[in-house]
C-alpha atoms as a PDB file:
ATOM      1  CA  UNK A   1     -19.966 -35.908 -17.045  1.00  0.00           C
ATOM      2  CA  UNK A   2     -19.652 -34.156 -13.922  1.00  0.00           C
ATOM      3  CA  UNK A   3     -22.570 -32.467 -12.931  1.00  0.00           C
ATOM      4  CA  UNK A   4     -21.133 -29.319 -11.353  1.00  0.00           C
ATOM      5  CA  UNK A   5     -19.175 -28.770 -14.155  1.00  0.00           C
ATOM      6  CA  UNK A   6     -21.489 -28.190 -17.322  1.00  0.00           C
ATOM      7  CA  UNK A   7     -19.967 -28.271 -20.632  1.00  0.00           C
ATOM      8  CA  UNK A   8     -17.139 -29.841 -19.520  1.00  0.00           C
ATOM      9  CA  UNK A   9     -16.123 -26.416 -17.380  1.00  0.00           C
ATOM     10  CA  UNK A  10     -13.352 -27.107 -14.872  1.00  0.00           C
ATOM     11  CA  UNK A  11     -14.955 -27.306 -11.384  1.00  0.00           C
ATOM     12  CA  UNK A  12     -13.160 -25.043  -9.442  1.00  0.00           C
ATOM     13  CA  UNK A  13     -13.759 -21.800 -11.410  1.00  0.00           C
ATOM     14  CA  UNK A  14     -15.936 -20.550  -8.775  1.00  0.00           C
ATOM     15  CA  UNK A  15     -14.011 -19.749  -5.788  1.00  0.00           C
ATOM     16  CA  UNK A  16     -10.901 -18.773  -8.094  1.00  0.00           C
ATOM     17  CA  UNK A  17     -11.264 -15.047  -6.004  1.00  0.00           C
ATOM     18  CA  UNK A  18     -10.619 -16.584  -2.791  1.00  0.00           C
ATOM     19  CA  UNK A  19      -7.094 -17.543  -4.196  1.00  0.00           C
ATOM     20  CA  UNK A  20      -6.255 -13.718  -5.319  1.00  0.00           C
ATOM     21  CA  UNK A  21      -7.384 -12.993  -1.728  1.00  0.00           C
ATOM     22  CA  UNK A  22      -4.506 -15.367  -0.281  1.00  0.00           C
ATOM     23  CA  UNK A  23      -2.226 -14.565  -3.267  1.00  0.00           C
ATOM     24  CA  UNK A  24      -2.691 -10.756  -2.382  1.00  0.00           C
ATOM     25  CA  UNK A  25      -2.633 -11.102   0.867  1.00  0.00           C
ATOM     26  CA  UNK A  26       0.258 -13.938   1.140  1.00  0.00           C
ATOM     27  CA  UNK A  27       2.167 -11.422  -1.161  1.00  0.00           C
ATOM     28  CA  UNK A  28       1.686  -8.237   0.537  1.00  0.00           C
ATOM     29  CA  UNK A  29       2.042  -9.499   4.147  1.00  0.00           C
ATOM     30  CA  UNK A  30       3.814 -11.450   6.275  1.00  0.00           C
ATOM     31  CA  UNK A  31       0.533 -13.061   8.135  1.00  0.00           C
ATOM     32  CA  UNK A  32       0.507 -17.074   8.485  1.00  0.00           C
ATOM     33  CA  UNK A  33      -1.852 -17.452   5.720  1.00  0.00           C
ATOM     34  CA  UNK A  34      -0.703 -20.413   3.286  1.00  0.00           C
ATOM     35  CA  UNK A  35      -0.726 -19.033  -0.493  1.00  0.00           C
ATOM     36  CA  UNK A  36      -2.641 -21.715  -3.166  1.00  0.00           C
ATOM     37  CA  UNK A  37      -0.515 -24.088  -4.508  1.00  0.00           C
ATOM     38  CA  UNK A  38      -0.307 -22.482  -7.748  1.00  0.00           C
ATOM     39  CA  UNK A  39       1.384 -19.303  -7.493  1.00  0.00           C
ATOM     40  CA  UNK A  40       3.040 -18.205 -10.972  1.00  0.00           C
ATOM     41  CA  UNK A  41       4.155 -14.799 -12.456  1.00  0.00           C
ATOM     42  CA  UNK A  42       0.269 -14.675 -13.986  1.00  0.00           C
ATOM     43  CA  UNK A  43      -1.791 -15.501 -11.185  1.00  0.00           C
ATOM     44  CA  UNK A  44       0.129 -13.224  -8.785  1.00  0.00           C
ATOM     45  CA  UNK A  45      -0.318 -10.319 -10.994  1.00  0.00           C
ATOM     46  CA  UNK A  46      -3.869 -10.424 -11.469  1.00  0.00           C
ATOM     47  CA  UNK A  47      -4.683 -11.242  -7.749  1.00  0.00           C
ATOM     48  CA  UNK A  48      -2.588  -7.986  -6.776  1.00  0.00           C
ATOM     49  CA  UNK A  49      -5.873  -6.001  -8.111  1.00  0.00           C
ATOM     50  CA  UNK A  50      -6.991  -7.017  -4.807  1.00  0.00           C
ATOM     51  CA  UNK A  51      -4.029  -5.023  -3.374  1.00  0.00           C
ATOM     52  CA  UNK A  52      -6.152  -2.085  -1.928  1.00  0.00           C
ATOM     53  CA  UNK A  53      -8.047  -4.202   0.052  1.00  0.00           C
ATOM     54  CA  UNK A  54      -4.652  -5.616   1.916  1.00  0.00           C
ATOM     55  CA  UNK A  55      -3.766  -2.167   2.127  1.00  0.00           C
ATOM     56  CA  UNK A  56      -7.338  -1.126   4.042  1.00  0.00           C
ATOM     57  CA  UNK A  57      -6.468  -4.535   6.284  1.00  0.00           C
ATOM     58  CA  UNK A  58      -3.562  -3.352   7.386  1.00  0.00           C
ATOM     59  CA  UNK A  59      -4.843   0.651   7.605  1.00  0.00           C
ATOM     60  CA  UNK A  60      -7.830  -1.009   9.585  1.00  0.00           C
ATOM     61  CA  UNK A  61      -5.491  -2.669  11.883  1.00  0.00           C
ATOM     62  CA  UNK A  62      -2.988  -0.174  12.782  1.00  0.00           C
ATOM     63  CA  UNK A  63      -6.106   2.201  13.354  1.00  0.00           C
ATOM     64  CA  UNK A  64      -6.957  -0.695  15.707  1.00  0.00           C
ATOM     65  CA  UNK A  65      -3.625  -0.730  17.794  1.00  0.00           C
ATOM     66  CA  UNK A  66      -3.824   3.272  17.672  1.00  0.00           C
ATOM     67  CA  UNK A  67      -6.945   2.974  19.908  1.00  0.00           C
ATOM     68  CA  UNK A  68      -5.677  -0.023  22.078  1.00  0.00           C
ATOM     69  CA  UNK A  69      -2.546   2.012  22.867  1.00  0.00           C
ATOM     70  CA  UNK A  70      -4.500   4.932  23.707  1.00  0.00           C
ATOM     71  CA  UNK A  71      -6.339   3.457  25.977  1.00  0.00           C
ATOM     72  CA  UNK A  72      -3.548   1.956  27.745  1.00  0.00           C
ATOM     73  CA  UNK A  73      -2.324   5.664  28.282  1.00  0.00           C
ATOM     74  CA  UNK A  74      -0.634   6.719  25.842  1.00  0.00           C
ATOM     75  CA  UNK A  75       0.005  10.118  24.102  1.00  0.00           C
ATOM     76  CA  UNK A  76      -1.495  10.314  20.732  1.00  0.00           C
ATOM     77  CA  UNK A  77       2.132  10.622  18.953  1.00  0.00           C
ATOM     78  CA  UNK A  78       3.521   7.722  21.127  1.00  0.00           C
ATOM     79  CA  UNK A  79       0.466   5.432  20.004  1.00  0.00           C
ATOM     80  CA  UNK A  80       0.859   7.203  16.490  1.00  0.00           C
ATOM     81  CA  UNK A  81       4.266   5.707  16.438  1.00  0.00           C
ATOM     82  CA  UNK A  82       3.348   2.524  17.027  1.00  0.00           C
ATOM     83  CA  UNK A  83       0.561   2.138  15.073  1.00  0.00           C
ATOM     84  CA  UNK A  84       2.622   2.526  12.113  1.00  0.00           C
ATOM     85  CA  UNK A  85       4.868  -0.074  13.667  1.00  0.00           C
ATOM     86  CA  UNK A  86       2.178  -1.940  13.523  1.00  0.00           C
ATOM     87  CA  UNK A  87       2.137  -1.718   9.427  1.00  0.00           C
ATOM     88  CA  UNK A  88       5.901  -2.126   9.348  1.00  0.00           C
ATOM     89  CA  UNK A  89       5.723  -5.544  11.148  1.00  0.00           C
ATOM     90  CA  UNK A  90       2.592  -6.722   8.791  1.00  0.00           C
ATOM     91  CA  UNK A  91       4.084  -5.996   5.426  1.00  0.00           C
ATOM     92  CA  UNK A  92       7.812  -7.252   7.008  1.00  0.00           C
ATOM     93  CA  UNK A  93       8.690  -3.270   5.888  1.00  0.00           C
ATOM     94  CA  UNK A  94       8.867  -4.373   2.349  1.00  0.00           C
ATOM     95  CA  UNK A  95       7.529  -0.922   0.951  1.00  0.00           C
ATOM     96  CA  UNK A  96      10.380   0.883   3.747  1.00  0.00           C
ATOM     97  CA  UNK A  97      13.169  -1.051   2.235  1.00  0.00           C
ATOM     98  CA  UNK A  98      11.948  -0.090  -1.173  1.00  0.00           C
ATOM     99  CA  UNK A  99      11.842   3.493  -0.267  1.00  0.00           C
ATOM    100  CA  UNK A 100      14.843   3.725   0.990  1.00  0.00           C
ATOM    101  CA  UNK A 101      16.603   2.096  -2.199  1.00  0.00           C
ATOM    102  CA  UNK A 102      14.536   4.662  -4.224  1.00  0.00           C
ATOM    103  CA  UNK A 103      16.162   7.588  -2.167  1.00  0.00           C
ATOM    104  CA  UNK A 104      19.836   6.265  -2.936  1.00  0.00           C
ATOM    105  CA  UNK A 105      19.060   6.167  -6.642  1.00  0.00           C
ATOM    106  CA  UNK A 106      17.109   9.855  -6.870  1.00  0.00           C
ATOM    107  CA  UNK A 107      19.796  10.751  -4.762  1.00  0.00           C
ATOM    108  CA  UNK A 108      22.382   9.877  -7.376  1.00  0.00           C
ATOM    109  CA  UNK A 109      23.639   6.572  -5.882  1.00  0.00           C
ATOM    110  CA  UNK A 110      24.459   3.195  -8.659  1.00  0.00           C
ATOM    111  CA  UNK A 111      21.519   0.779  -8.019  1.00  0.00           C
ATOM    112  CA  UNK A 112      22.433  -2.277  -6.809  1.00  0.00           C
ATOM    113  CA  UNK A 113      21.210  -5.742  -9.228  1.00  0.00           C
ATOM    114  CA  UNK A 114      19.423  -7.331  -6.356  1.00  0.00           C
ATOM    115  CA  UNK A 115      17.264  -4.034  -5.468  1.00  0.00           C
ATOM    116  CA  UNK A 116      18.870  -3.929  -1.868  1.00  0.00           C
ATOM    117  CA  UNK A 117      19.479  -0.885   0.239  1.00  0.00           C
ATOM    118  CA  UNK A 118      22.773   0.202   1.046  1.00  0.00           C
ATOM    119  CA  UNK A 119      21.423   2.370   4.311  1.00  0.00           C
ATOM    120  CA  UNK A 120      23.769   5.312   3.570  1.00  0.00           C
ATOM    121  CA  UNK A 121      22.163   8.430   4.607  1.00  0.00           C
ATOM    122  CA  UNK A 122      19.556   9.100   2.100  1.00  0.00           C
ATOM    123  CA  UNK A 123      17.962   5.907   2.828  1.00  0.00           C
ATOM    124  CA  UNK A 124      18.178   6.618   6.448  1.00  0.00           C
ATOM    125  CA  UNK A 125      16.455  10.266   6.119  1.00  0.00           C
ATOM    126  CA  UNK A 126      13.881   8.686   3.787  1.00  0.00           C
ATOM    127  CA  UNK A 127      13.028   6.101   6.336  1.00  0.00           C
ATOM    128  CA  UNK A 128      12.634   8.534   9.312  1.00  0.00           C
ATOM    129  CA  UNK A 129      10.847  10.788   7.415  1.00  0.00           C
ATOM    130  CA  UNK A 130       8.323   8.260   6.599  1.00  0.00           C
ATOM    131  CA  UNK A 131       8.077   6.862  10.254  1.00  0.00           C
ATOM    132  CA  UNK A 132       7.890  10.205  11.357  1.00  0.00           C
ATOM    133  CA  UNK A 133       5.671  11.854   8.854  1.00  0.00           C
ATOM    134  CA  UNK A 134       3.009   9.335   9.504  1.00  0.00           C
ATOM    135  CA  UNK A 135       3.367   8.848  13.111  1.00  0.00           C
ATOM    136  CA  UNK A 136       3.020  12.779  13.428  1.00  0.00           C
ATOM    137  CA  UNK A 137      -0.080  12.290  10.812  1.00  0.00           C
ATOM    138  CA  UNK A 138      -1.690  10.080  12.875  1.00  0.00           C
ATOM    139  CA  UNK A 139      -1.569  12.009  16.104  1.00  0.00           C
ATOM    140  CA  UNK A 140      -2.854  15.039  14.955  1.00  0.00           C
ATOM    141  CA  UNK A 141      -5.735  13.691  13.805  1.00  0.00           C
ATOM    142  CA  UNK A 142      -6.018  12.744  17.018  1.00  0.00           C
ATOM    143  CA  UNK A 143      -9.433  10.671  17.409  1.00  0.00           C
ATOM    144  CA  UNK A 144      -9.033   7.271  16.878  1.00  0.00           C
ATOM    145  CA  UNK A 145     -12.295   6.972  14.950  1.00  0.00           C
ATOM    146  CA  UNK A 146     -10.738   9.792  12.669  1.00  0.00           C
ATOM    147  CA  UNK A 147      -7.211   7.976  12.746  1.00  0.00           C
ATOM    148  CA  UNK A 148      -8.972   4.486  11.303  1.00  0.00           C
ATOM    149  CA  UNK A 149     -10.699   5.775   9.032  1.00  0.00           C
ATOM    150  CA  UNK A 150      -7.816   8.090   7.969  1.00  0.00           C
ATOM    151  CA  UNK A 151      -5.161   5.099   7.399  1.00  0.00           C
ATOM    152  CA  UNK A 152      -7.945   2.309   6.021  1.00  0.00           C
ATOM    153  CA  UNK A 153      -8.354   4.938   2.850  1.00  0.00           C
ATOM    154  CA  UNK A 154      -4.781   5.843   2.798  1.00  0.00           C
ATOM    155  CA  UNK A 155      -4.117   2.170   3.070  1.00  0.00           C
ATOM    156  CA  UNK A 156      -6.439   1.025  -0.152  1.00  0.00           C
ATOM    157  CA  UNK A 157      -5.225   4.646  -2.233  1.00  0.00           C
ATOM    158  CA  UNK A 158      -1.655   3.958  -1.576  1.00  0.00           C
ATOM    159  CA  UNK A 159      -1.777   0.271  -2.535  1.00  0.00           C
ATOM    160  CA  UNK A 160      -3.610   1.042  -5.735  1.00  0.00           C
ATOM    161  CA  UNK A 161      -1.362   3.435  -6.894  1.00  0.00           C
ATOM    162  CA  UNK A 162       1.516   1.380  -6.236  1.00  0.00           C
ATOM    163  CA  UNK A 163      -0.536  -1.189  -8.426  1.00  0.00           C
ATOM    164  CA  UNK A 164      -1.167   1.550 -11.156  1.00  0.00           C
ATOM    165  CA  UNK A 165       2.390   2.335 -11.446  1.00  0.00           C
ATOM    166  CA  UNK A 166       3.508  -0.663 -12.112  1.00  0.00           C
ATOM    167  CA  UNK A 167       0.471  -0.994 -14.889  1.00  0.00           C
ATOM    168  CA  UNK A 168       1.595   1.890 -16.354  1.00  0.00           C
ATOM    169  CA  UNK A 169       5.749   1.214 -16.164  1.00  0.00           C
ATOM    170  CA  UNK A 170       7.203  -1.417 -18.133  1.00  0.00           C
ATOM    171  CA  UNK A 171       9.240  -3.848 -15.710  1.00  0.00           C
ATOM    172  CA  UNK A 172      10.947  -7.457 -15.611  1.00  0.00           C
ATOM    173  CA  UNK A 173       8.050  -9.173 -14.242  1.00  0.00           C
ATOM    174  CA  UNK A 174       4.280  -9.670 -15.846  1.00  0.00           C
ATOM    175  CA  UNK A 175       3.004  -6.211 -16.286  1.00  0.00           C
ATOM    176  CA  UNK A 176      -0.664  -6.000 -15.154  1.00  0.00           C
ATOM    177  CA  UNK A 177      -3.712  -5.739 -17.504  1.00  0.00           C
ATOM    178  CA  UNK A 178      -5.366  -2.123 -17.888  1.00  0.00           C
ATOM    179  CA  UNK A 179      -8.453  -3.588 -16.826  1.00  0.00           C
ATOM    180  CA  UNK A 180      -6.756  -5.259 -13.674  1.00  0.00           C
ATOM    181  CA  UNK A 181      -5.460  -1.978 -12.710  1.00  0.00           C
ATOM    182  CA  UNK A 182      -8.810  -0.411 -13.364  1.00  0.00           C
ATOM    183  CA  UNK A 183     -10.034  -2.998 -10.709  1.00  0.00           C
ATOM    184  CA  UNK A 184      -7.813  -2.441  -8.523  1.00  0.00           C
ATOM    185  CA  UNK A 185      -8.535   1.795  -8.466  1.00  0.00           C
ATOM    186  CA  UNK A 186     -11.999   1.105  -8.240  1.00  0.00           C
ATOM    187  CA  UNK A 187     -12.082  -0.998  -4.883  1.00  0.00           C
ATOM    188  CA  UNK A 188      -9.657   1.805  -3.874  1.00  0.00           C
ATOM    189  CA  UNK A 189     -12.477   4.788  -4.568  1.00  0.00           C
ATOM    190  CA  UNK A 190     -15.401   2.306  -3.320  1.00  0.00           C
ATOM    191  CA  UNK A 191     -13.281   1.839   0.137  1.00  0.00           C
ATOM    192  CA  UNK A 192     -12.346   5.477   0.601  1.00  0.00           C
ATOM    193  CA  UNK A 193     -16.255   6.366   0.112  1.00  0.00           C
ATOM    194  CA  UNK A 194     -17.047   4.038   2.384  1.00  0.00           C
ATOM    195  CA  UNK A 195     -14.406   5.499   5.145  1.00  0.00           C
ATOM    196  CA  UNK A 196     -14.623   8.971   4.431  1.00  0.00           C
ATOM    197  CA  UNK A 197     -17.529  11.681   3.191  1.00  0.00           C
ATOM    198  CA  UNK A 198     -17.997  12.395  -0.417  1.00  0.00           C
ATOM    199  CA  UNK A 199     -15.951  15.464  -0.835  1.00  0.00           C
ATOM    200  CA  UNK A 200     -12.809  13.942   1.634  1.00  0.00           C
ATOM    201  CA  UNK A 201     -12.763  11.198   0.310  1.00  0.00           C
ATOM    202  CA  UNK A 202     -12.124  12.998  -3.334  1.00  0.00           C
ATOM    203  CA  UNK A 203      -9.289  15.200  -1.807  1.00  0.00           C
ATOM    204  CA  UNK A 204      -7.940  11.761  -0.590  1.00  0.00           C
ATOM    205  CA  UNK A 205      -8.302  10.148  -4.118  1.00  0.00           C
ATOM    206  CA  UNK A 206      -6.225  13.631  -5.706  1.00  0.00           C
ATOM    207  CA  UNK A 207      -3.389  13.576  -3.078  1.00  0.00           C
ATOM    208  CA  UNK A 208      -2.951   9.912  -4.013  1.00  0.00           C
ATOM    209  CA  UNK A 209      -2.623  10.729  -7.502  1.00  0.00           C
ATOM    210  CA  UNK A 210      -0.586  13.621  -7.444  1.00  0.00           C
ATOM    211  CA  UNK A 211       2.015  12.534  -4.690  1.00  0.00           C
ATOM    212  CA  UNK A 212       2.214   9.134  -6.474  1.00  0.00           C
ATOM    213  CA  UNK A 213       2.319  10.273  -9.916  1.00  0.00           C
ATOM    214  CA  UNK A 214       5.104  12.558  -9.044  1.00  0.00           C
ATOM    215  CA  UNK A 215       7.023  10.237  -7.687  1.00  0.00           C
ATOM    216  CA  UNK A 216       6.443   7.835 -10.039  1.00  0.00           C
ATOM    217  CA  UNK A 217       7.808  10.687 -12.442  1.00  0.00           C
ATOM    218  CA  UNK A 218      10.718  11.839 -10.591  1.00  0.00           C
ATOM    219  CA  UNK A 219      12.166   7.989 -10.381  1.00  0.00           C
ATOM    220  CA  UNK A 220      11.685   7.259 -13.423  1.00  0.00           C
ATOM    221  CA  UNK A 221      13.727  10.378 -15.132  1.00  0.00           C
ATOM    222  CA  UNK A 222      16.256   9.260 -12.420  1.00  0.00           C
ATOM    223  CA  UNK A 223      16.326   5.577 -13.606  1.00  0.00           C
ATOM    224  CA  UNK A 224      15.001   4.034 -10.955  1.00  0.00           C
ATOM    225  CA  UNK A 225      14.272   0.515 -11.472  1.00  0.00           C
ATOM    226  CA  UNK A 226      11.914  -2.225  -9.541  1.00  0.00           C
ATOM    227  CA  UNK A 227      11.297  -2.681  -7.027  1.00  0.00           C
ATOM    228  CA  UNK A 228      12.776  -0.017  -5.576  1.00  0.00           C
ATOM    229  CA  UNK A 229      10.235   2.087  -7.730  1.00  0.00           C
ATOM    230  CA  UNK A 230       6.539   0.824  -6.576  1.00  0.00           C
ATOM    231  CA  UNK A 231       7.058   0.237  -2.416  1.00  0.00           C
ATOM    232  CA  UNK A 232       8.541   3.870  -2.421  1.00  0.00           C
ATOM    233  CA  UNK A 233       5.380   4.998  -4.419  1.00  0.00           C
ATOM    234  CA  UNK A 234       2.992   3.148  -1.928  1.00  0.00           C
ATOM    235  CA  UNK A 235       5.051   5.539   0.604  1.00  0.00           C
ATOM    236  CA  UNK A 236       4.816   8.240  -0.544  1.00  0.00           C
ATOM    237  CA  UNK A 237       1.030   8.413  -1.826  1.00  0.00           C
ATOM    238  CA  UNK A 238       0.476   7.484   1.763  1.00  0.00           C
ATOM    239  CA  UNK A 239       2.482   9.811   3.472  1.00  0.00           C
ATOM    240  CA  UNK A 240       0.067  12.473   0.960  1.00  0.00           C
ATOM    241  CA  UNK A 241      -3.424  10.833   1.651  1.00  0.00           C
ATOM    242  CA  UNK A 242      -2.590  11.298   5.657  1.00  0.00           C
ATOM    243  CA  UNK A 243      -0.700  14.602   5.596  1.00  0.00           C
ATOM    244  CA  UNK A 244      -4.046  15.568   2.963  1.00  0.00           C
ATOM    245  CA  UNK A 245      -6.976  14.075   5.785  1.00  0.00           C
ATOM    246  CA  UNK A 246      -5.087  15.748   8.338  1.00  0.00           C
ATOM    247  CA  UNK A 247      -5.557  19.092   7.348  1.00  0.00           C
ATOM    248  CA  UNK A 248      -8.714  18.380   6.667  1.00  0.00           C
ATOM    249  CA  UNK A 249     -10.332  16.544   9.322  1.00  0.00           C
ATOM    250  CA  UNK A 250      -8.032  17.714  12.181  1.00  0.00           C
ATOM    251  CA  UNK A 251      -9.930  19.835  14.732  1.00  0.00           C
END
């Protein structure tokens, strides 16, 4: 018998996390990272708990490139700009494309089978307004140390409510497990205490919530269908979390 598997346990059980990291991460970005070699319907769904803490990654590093642009001159709207460049590049603008397909459809368009965006006008506004909304976010809170800390919360809140959503939503792939989705909103609350005081970090948790849940409402009485339904609601409960810290932290 193998002795560092007792009882005949397999003996890889232990690092099993370390594959929802890559899962998560090889899911929810576009970074070199090589996924496991087992990657099916299952798996994936429970290592997108983790989704949250890709989401503080990539609020961590556009917070980064915020500062590095500032300090190469620029104004706080031009480096605002780019830092949420920064995000679109990461994630290959996976949640973008699904916002804009979930404009067309509120909007009244047919959905299309594969989920793809037709870029007629709605889709267009949608995906300025989210550029610009955030970029504009960004540079009024002005200090980067405010701006990081700003888009790592919004980044784990907007992520788990895009997790939630599809908990809560019935949908062709493996729906997540209530407890999963639990998971997943608790990293969410531990990393936005951790980035923010007590009583922002609440308002951040409620804008989440509310600007998600809406929208989650709103496409579903207009039909819309993933996964045009949860990369609009990571959008949008991001574009609330930042437009929420900036009236409150902005000087």
């Amino acid at each position: 018998m193998d002795s560092h598997s007792p009882g005949g346990a397999p003996p890889h059980t232990a690092p099993a996390w370390r594959d929802d990291v890559r899962i998560a991460f090889a899911c929810l970005t576009r970074l070199p990272l090589p996924p496991p070699e087992s990657m099916g319907s299952e798996a994936v769904t429970k290592a997108l708990r983790l989704s949250p803490v890709v989401g503080a990654f990539v609020g961590a590093l556009a917070g980064s490139m915020y500062w590095l642009w500032l300090v190469f001159g620029l104004s706080p709207f031009l480096a605002g700009l780019l830092s949420v460049l920064t995000c679109v590049l990461v994630t290959g603008a996976m949640h973008e494309k699904a916002l804009c397909v979930m404009a067309e459809v509120i909007g009244g368009a047919e959905p299309r089978p594969d989920g793809a965006s037709q870029l007629n006008p709605l889709s267009v506004l949608a995906l300025l307004f989210s550029l610009l909304l955030r970029a504009g976010a960004i540079a009024e809170l002005g200090n980067p140390g405010r701006v990081f800390a700003a888009l790592i919360a919004a980044g784990a809140l907007s992520y788990a409510a895009m997790y939630a959503a599809s908990a809560l939503r019935p949908h062709t792939t493996k729906q997540p497990e209530p407890e999963h989705a639990l998971a997943a909103a608790i990293i969410a609350l531990l990393i936005c205490l951790v980035a923010l005081p007590f009583n922002i970090a609440i308002m951040a948790v409620l804008s989440a919530a509310l600007s998600g849940g809406a929208m989650a409402l709103i496409a579903s009485r207009q039909g819309a269908a993933p996964p045009g339904v949860f990369g609009g609601i990571q959008q949008i409960s991001e574009i609330g979390v930042l437009l929420a810290l900036t009236a409150a932290l902005s000087p």
